[in-house]
PDB file of N, CA and C in Angstrom:
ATOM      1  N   UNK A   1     -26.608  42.212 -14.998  1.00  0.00           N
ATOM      2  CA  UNK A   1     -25.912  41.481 -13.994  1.00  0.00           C
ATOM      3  C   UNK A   1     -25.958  39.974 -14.289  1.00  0.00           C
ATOM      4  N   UNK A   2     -27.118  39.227 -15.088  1.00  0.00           N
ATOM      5  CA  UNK A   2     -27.365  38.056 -14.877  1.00  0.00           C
ATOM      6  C   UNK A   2     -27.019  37.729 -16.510  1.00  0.00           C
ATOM      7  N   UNK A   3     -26.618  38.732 -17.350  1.00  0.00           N
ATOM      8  CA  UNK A   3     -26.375  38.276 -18.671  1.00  0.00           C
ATOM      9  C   UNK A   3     -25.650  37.395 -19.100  1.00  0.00           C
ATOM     10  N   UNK A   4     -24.142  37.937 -18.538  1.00  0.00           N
ATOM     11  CA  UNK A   4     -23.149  37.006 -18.627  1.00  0.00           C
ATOM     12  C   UNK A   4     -23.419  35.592 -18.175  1.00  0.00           C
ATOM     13  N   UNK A   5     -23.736  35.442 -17.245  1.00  0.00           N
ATOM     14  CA  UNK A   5     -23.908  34.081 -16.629  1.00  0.00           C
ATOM     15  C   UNK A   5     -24.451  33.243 -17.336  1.00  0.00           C
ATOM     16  N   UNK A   6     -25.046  33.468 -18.375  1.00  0.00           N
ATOM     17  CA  UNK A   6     -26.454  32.953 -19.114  1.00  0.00           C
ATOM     18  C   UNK A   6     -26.110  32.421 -20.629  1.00  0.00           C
ATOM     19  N   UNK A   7     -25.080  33.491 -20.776  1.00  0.00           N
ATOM     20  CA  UNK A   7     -23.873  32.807 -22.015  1.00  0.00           C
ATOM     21  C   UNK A   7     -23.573  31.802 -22.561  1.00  0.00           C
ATOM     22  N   UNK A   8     -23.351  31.232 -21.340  1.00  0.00           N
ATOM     23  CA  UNK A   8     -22.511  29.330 -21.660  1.00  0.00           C
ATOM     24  C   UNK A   8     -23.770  28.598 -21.891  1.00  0.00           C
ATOM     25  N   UNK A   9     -24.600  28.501 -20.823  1.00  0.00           N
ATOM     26  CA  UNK A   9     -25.867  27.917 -21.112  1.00  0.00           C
ATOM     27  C   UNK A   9     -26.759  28.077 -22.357  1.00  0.00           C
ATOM     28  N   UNK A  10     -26.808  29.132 -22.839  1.00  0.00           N
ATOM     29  CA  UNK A  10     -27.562  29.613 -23.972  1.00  0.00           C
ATOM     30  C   UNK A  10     -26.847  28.754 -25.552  1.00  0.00           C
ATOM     31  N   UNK A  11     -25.314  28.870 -25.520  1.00  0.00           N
ATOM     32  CA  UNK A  11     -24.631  27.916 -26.354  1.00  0.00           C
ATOM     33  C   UNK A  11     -24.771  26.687 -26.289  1.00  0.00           C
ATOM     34  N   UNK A  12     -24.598  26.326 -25.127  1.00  0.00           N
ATOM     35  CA  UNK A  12     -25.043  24.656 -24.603  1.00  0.00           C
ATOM     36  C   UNK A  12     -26.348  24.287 -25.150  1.00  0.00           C
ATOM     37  N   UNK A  13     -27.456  25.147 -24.711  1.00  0.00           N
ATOM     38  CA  UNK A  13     -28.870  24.966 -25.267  1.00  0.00           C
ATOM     39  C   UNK A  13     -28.610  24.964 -27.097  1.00  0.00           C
ATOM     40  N   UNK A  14     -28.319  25.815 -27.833  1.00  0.00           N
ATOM     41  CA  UNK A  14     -27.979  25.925 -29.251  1.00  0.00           C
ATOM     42  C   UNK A  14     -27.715  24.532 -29.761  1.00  0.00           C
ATOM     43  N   UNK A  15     -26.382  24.098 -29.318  1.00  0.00           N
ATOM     44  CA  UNK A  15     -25.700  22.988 -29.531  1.00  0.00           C
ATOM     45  C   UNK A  15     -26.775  21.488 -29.517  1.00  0.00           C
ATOM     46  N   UNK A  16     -27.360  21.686 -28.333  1.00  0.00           N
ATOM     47  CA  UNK A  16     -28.185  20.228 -28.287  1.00  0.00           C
ATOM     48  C   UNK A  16     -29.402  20.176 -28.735  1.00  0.00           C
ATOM     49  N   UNK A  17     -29.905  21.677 -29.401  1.00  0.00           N
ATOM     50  CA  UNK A  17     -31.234  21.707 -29.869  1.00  0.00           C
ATOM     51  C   UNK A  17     -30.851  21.576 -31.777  1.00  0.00           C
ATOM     52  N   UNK A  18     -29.490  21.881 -31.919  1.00  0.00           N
ATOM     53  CA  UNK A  18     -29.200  21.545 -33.938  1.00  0.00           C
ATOM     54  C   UNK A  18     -27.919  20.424 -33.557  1.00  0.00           C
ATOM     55  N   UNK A  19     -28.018  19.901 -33.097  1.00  0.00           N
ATOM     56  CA  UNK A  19     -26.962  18.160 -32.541  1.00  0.00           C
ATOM     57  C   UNK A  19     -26.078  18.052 -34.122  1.00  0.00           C
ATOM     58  N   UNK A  20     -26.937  17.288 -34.709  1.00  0.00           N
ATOM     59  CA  UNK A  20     -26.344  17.102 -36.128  1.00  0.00           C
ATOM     60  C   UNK A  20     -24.964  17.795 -36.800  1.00  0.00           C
ATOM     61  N   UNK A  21     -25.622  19.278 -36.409  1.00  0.00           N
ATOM     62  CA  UNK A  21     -24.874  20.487 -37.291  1.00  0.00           C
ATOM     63  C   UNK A  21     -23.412  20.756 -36.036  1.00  0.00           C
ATOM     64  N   UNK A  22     -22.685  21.097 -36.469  1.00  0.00           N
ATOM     65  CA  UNK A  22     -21.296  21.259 -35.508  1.00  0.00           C
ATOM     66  C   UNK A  22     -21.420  22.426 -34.327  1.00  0.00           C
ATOM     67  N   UNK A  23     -20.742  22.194 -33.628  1.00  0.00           N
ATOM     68  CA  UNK A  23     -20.947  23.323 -32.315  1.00  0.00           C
ATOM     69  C   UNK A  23     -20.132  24.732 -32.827  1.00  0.00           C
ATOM     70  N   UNK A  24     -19.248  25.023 -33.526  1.00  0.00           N
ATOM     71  CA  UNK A  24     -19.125  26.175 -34.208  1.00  0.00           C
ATOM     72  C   UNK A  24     -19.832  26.683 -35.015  1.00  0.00           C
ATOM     73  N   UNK A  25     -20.512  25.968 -35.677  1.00  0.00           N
ATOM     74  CA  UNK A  25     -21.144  26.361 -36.993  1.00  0.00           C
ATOM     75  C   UNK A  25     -22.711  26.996 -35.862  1.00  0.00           C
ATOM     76  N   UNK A  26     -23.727  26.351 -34.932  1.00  0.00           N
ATOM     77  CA  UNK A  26     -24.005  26.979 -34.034  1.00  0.00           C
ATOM     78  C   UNK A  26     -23.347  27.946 -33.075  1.00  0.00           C
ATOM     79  N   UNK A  27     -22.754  27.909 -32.557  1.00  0.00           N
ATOM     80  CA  UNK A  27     -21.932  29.352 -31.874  1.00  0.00           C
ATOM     81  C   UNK A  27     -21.965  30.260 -33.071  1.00  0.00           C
ATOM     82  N   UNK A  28     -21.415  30.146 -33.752  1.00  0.00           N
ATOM     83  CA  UNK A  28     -21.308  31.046 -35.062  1.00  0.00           C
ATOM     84  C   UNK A  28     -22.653  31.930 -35.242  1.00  0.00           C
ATOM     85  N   UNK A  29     -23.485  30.903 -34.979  1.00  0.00           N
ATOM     86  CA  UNK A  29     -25.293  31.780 -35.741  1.00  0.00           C
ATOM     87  C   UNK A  29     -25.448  32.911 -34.965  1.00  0.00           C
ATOM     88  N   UNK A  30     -25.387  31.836 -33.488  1.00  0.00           N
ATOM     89  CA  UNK A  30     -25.080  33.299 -32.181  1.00  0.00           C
ATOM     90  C   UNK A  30     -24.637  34.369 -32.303  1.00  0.00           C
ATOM     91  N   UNK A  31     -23.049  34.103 -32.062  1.00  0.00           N
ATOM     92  CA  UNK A  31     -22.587  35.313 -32.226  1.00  0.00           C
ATOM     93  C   UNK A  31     -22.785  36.454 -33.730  1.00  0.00           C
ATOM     94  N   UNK A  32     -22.964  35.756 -34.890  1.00  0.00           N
ATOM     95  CA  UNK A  32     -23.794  36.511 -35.811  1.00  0.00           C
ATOM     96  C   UNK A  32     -25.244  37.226 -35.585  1.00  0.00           C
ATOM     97  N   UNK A  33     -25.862  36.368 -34.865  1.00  0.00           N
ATOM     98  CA  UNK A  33     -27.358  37.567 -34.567  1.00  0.00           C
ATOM     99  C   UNK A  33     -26.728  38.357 -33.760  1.00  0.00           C
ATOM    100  N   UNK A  34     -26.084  37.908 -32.406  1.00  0.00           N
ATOM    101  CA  UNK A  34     -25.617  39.061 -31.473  1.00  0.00           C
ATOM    102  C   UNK A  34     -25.222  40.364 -31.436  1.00  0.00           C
ATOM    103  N   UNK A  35     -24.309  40.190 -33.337  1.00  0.00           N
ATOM    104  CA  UNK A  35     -23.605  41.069 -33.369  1.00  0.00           C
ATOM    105  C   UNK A  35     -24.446  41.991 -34.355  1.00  0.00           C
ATOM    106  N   UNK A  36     -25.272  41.459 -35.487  1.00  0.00           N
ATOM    107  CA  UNK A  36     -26.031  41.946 -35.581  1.00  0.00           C
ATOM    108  C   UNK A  36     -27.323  42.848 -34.813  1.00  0.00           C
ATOM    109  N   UNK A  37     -27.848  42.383 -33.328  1.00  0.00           N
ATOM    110  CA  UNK A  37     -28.509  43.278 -32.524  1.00  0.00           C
ATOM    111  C   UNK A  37     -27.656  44.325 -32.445  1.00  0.00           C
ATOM    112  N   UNK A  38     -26.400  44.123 -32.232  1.00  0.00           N
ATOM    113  CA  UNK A  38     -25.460  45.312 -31.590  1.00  0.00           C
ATOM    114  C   UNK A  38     -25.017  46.313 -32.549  1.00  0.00           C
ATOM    115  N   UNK A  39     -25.365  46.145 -34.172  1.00  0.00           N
ATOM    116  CA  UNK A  39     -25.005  47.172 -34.556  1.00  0.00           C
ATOM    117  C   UNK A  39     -26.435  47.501 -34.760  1.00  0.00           C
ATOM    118  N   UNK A  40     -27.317  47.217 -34.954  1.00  0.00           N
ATOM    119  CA  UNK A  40     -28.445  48.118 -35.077  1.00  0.00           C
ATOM    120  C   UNK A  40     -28.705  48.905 -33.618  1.00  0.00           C
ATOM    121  N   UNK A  41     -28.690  48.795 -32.162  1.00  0.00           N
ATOM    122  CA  UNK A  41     -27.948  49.233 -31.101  1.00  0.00           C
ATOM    123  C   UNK A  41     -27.529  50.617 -31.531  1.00  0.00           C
ATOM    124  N   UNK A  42     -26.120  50.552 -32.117  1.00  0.00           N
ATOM    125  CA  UNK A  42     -25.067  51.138 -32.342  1.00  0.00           C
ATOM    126  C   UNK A  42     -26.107  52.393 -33.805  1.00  0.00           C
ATOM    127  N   UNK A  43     -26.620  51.823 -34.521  1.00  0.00           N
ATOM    128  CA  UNK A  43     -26.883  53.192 -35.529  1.00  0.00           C
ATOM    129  C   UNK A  43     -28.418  53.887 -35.009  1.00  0.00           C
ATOM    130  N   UNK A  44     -28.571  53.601 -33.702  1.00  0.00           N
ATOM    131  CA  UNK A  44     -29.693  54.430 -33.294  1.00  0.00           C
ATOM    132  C   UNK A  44     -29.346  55.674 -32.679  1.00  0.00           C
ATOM    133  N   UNK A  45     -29.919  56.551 -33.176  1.00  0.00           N
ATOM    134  CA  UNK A  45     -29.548  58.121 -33.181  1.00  0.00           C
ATOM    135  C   UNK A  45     -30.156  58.326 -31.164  1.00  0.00           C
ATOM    136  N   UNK A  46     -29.047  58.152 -30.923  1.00  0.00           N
ATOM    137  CA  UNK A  46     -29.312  58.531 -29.423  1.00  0.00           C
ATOM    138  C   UNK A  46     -29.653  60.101 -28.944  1.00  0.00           C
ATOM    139  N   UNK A  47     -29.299  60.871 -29.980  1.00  0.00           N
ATOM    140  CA  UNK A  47     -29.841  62.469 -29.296  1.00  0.00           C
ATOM    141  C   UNK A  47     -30.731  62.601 -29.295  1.00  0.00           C
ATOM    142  N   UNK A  48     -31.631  62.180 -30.312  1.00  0.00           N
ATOM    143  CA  UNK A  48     -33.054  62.007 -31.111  1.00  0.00           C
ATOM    144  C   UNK A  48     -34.263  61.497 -30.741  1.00  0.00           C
ATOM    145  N   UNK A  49     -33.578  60.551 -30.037  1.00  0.00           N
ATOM    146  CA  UNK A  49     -34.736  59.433 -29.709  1.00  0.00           C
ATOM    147  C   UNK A  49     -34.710  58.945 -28.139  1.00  0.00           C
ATOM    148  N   UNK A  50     -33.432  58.898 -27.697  1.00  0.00           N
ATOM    149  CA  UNK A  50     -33.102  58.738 -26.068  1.00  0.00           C
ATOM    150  C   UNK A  50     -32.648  57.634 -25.651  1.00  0.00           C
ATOM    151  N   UNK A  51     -32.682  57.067 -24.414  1.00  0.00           N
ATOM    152  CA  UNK A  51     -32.322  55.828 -24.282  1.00  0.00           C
ATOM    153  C   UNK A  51     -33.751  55.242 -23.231  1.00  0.00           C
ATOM    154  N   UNK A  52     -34.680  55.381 -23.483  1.00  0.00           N
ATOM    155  CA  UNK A  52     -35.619  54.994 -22.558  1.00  0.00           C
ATOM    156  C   UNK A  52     -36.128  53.813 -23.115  1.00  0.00           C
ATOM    157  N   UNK A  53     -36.060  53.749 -25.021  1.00  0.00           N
ATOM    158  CA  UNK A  53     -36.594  52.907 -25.379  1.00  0.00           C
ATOM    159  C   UNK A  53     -36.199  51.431 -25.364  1.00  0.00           C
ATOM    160  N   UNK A  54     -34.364  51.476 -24.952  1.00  0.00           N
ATOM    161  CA  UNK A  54     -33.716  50.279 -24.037  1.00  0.00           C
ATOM    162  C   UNK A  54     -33.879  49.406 -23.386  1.00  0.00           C
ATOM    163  N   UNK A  55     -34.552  50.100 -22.305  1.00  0.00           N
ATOM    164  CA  UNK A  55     -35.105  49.396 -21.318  1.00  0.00           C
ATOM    165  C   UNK A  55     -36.639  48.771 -21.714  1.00  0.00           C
ATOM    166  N   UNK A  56     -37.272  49.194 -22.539  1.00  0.00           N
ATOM    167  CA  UNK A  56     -38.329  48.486 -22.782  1.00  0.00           C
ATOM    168  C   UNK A  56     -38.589  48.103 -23.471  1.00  0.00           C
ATOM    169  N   UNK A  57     -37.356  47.526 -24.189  1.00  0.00           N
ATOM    170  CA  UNK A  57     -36.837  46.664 -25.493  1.00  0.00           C
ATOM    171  C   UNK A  57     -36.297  45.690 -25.049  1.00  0.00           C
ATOM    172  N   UNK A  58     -35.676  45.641 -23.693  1.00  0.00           N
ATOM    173  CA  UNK A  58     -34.779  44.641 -23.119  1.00  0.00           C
ATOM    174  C   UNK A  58     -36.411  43.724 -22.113  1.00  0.00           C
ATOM    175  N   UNK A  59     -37.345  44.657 -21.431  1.00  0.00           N
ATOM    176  CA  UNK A  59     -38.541  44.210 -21.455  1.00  0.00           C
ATOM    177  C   UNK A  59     -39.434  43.464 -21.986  1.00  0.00           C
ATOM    178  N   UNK A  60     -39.310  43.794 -22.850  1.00  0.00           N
ATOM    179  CA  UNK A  60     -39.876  42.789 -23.895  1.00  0.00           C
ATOM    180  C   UNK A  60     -39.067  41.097 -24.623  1.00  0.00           C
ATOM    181  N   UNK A  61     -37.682  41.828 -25.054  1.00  0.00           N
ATOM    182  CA  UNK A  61     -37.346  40.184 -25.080  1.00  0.00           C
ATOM    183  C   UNK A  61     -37.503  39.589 -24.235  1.00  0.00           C
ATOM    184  N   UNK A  62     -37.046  39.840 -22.891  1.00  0.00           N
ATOM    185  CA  UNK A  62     -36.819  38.911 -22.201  1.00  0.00           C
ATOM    186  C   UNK A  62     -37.927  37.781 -21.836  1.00  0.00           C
ATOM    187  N   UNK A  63     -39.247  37.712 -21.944  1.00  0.00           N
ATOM    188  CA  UNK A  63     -40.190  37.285 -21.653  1.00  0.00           C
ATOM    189  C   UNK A  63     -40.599  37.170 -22.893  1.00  0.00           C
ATOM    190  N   UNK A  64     -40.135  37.281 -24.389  1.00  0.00           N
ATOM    191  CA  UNK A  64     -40.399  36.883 -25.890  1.00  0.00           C
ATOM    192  C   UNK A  64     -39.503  35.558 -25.656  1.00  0.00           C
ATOM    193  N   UNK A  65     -38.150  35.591 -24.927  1.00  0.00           N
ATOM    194  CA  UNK A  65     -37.412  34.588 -25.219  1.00  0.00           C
ATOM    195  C   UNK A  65     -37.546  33.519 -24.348  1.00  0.00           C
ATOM    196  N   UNK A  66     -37.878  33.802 -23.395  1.00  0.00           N
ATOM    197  CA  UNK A  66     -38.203  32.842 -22.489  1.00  0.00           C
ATOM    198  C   UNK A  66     -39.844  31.952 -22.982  1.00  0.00           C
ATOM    199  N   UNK A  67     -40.792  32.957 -23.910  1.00  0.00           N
ATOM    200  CA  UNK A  67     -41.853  31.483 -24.484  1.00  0.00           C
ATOM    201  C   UNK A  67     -41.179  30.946 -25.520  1.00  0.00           C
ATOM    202  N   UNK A  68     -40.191  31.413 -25.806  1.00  0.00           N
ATOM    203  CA  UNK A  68     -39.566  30.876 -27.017  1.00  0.00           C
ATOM    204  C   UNK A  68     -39.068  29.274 -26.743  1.00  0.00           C
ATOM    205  N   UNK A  69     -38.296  29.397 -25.522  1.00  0.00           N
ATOM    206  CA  UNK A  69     -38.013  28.369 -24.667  1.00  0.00           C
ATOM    207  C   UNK A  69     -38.705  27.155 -24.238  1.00  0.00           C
ATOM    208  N   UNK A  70     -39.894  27.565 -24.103  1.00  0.00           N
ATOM    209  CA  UNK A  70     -41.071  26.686 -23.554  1.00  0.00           C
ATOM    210  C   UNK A  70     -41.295  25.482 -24.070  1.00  0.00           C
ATOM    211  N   UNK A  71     -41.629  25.619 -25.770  1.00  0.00           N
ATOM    212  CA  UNK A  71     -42.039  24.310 -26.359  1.00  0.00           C
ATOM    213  C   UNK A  71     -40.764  23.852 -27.089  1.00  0.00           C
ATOM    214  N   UNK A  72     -39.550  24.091 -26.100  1.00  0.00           N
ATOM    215  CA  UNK A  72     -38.054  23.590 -26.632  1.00  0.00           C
ATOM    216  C   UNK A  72     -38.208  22.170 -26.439  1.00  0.00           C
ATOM    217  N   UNK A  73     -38.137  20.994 -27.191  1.00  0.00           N
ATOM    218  CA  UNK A  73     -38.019  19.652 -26.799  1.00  0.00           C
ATOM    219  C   UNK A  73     -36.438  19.143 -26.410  1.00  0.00           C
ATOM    220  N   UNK A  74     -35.957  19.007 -25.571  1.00  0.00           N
ATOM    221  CA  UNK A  74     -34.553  18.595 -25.923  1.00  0.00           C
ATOM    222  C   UNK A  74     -34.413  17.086 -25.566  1.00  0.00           C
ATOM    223  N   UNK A  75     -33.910  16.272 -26.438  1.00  0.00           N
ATOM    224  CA  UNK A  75     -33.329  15.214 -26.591  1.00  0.00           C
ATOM    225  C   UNK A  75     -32.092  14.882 -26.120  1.00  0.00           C
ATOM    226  N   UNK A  76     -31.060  15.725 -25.846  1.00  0.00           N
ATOM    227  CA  UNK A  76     -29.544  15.661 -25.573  1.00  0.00           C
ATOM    228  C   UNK A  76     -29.127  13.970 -26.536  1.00  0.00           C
ATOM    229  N   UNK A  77     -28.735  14.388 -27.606  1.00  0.00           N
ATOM    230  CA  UNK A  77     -28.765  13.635 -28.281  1.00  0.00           C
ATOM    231  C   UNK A  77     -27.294  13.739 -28.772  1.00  0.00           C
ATOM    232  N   UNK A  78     -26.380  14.481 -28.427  1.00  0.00           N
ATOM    233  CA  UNK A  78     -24.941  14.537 -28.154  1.00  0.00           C
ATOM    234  C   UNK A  78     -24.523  14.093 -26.530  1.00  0.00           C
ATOM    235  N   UNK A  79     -25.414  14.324 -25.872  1.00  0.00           N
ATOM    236  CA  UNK A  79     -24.869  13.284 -24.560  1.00  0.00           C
ATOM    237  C   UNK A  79     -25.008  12.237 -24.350  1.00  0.00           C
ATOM    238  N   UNK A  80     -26.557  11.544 -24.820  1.00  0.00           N
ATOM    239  CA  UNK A  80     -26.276   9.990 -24.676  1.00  0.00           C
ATOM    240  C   UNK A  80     -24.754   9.881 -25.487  1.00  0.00           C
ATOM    241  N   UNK A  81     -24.593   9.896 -26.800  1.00  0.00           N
ATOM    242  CA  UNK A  81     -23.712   9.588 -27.490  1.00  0.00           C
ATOM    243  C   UNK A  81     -22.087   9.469 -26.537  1.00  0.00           C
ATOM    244  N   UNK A  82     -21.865  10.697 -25.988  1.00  0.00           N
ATOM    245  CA  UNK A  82     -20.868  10.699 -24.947  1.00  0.00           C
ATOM    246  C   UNK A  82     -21.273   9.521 -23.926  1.00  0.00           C
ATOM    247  N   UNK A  83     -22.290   9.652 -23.387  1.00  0.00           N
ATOM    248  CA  UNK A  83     -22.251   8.588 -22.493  1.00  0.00           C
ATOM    249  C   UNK A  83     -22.104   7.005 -22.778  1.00  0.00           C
ATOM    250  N   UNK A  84     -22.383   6.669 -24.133  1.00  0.00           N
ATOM    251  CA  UNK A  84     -22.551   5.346 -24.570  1.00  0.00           C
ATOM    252  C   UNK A  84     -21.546   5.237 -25.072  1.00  0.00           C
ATOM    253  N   UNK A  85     -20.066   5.853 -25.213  1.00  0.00           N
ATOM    254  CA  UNK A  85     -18.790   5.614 -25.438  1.00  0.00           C
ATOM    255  C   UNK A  85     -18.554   5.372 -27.002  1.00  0.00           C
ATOM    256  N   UNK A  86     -19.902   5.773 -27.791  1.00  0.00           N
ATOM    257  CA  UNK A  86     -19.779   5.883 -29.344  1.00  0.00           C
ATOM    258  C   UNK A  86     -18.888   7.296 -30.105  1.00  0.00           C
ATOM    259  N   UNK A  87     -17.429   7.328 -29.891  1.00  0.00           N
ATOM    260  CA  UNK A  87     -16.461   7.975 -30.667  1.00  0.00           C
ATOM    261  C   UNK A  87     -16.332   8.043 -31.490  1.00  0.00           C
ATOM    262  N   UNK A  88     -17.084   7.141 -32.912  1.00  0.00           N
ATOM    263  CA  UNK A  88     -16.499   6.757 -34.325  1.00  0.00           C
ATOM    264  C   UNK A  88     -17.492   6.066 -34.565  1.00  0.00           C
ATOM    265  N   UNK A  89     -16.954   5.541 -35.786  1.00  0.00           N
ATOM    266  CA  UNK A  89     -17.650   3.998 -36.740  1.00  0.00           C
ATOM    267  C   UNK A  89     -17.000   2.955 -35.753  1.00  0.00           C
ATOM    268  N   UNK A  90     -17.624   1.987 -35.357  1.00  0.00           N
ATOM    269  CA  UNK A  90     -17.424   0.337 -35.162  1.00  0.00           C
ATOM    270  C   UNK A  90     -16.276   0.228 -36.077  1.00  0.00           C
ATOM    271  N   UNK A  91     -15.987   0.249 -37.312  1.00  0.00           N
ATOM    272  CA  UNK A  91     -14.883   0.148 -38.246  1.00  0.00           C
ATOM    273  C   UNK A  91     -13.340   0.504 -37.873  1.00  0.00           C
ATOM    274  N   UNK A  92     -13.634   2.041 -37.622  1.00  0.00           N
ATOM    275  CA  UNK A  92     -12.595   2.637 -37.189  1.00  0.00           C
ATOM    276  C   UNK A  92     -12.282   1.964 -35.752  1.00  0.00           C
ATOM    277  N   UNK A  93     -13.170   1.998 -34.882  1.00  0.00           N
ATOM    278  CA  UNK A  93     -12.495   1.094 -33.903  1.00  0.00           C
ATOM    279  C   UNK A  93     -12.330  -0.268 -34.134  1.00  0.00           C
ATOM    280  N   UNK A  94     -12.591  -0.981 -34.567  1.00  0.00           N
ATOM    281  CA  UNK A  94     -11.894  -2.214 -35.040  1.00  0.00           C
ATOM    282  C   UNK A  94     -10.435  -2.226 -35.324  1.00  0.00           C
ATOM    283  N   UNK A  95     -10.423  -1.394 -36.344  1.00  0.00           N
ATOM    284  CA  UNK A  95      -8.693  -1.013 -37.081  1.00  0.00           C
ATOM    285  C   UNK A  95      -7.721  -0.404 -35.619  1.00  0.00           C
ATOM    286  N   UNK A  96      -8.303  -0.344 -35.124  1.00  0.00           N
ATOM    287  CA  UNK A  96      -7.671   0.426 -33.908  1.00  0.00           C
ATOM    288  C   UNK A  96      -7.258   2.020 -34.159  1.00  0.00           C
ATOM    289  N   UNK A  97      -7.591   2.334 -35.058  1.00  0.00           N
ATOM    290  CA  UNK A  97      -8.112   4.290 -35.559  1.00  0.00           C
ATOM    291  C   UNK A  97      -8.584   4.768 -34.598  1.00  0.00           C
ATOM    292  N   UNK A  98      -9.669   4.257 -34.545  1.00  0.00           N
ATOM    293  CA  UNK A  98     -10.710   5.441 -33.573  1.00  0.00           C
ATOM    294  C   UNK A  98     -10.865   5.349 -31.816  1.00  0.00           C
ATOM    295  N   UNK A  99     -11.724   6.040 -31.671  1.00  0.00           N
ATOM    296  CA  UNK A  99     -11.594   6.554 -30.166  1.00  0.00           C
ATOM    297  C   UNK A  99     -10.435   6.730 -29.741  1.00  0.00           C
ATOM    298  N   UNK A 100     -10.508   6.834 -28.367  1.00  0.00           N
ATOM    299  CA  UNK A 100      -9.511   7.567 -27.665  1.00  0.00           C
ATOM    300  C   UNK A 100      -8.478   6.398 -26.597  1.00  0.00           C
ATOM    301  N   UNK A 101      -7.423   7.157 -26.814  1.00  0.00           N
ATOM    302  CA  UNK A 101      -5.623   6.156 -25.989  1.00  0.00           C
ATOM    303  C   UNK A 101      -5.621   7.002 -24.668  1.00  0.00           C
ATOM    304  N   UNK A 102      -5.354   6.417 -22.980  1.00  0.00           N
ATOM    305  CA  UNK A 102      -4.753   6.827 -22.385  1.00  0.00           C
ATOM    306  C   UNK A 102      -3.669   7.437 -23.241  1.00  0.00           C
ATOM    307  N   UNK A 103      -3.273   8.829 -22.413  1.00  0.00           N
ATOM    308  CA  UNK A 103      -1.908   9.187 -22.742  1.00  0.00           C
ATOM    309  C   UNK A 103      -0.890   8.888 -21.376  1.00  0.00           C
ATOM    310  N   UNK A 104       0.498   7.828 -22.188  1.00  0.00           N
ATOM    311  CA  UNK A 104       1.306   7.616 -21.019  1.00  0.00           C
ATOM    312  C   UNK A 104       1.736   8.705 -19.599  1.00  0.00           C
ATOM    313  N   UNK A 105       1.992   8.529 -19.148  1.00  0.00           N
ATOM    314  CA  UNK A 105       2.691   9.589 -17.748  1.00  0.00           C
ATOM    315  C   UNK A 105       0.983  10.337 -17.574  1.00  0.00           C
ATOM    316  N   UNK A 106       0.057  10.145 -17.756  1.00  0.00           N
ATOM    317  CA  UNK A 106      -0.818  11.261 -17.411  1.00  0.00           C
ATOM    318  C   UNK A 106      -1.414  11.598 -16.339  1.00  0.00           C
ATOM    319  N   UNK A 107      -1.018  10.747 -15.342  1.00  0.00           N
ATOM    320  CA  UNK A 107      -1.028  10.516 -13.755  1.00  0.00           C
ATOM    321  C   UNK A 107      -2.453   9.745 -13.484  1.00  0.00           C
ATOM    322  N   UNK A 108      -2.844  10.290 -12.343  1.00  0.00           N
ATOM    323  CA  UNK A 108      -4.110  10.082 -11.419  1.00  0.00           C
ATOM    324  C   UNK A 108      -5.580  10.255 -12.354  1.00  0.00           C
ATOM    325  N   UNK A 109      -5.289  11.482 -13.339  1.00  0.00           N
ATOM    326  CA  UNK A 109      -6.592  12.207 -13.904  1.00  0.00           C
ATOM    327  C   UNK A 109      -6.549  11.106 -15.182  1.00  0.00           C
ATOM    328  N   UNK A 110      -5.928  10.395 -15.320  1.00  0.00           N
ATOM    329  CA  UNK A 110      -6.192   9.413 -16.522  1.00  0.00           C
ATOM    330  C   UNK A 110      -6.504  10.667 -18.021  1.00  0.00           C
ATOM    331  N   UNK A 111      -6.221  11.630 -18.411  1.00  0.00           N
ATOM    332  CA  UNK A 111      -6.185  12.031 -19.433  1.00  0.00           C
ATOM    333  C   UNK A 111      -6.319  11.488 -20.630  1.00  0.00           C
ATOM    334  N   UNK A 112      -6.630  11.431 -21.216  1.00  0.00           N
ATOM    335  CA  UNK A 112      -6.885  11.199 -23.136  1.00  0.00           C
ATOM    336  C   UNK A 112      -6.810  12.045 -24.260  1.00  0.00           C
ATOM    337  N   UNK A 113      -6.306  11.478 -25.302  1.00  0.00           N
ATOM    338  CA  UNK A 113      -5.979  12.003 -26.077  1.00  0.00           C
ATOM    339  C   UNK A 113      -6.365  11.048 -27.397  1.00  0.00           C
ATOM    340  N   UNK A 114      -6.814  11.811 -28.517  1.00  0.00           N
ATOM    341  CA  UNK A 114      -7.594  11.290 -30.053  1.00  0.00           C
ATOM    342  C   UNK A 114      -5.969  10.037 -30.670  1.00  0.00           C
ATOM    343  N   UNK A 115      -6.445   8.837 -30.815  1.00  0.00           N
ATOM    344  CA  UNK A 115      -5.522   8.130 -31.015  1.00  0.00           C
ATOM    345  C   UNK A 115      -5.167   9.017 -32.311  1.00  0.00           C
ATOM    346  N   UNK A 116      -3.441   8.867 -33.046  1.00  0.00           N
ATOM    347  CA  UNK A 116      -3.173   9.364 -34.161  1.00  0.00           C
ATOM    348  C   UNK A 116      -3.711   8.223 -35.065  1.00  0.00           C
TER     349      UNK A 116
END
């Protein structure tokens, strides 16, 4: 019930704990272990063995992943950056390249868009 919900956050956490490295290239690792749990999942001989051992497999991570969590340091070291309005090199904004243009007509919500 509470899995889904836990999704976005869990990427979010990914993202600001490898900053440096790109937010796909993290999502990516994700959904690669994920999918990896799910086929080993998938080649367990369910007549054989049952499904009891599920539940106390799902028992166990959950409280493996959560100390995992514990001595997480996070820096948010992609949000200052957002917050301090650093888009680029100083350079590129100089030349008038970088950061970001109102886009004309964009009403009330002031929208933006990556200068060309």
């Amino acid at each position: 019930m509470w899995l889904n919900g836990a999704i976005p956050i869990f990427f979010e956490l990914s993202v600001e704990v490898t900053f440096p490295i790109g937010e796909s290239t993290s999502a990516g690792a994700i959904m690669l272990l994920s999918n990896l749990v799910q086929v080993v999942y998938l080649f367990v001989p369910l007549a054989s063995v049952g499904t009891a051992w599920m539940s106390w497999a799902l028992a166990a991570v959950v409280p493996l992943c959560g100390a995992l969590l514990v001595p997480c340091d996070l820096k948010y070291q992609r949000r200052a950056i957002d917050t301090r309005g650093d888009r680029g090199s100083s350079d590129a904004a100089a030349a008038g390249g970088g950061g970001f243009a109102p886009v004309a007509g964009a009403g009330a919500a002031g929208a933006r868009q990556p200068r060309a």
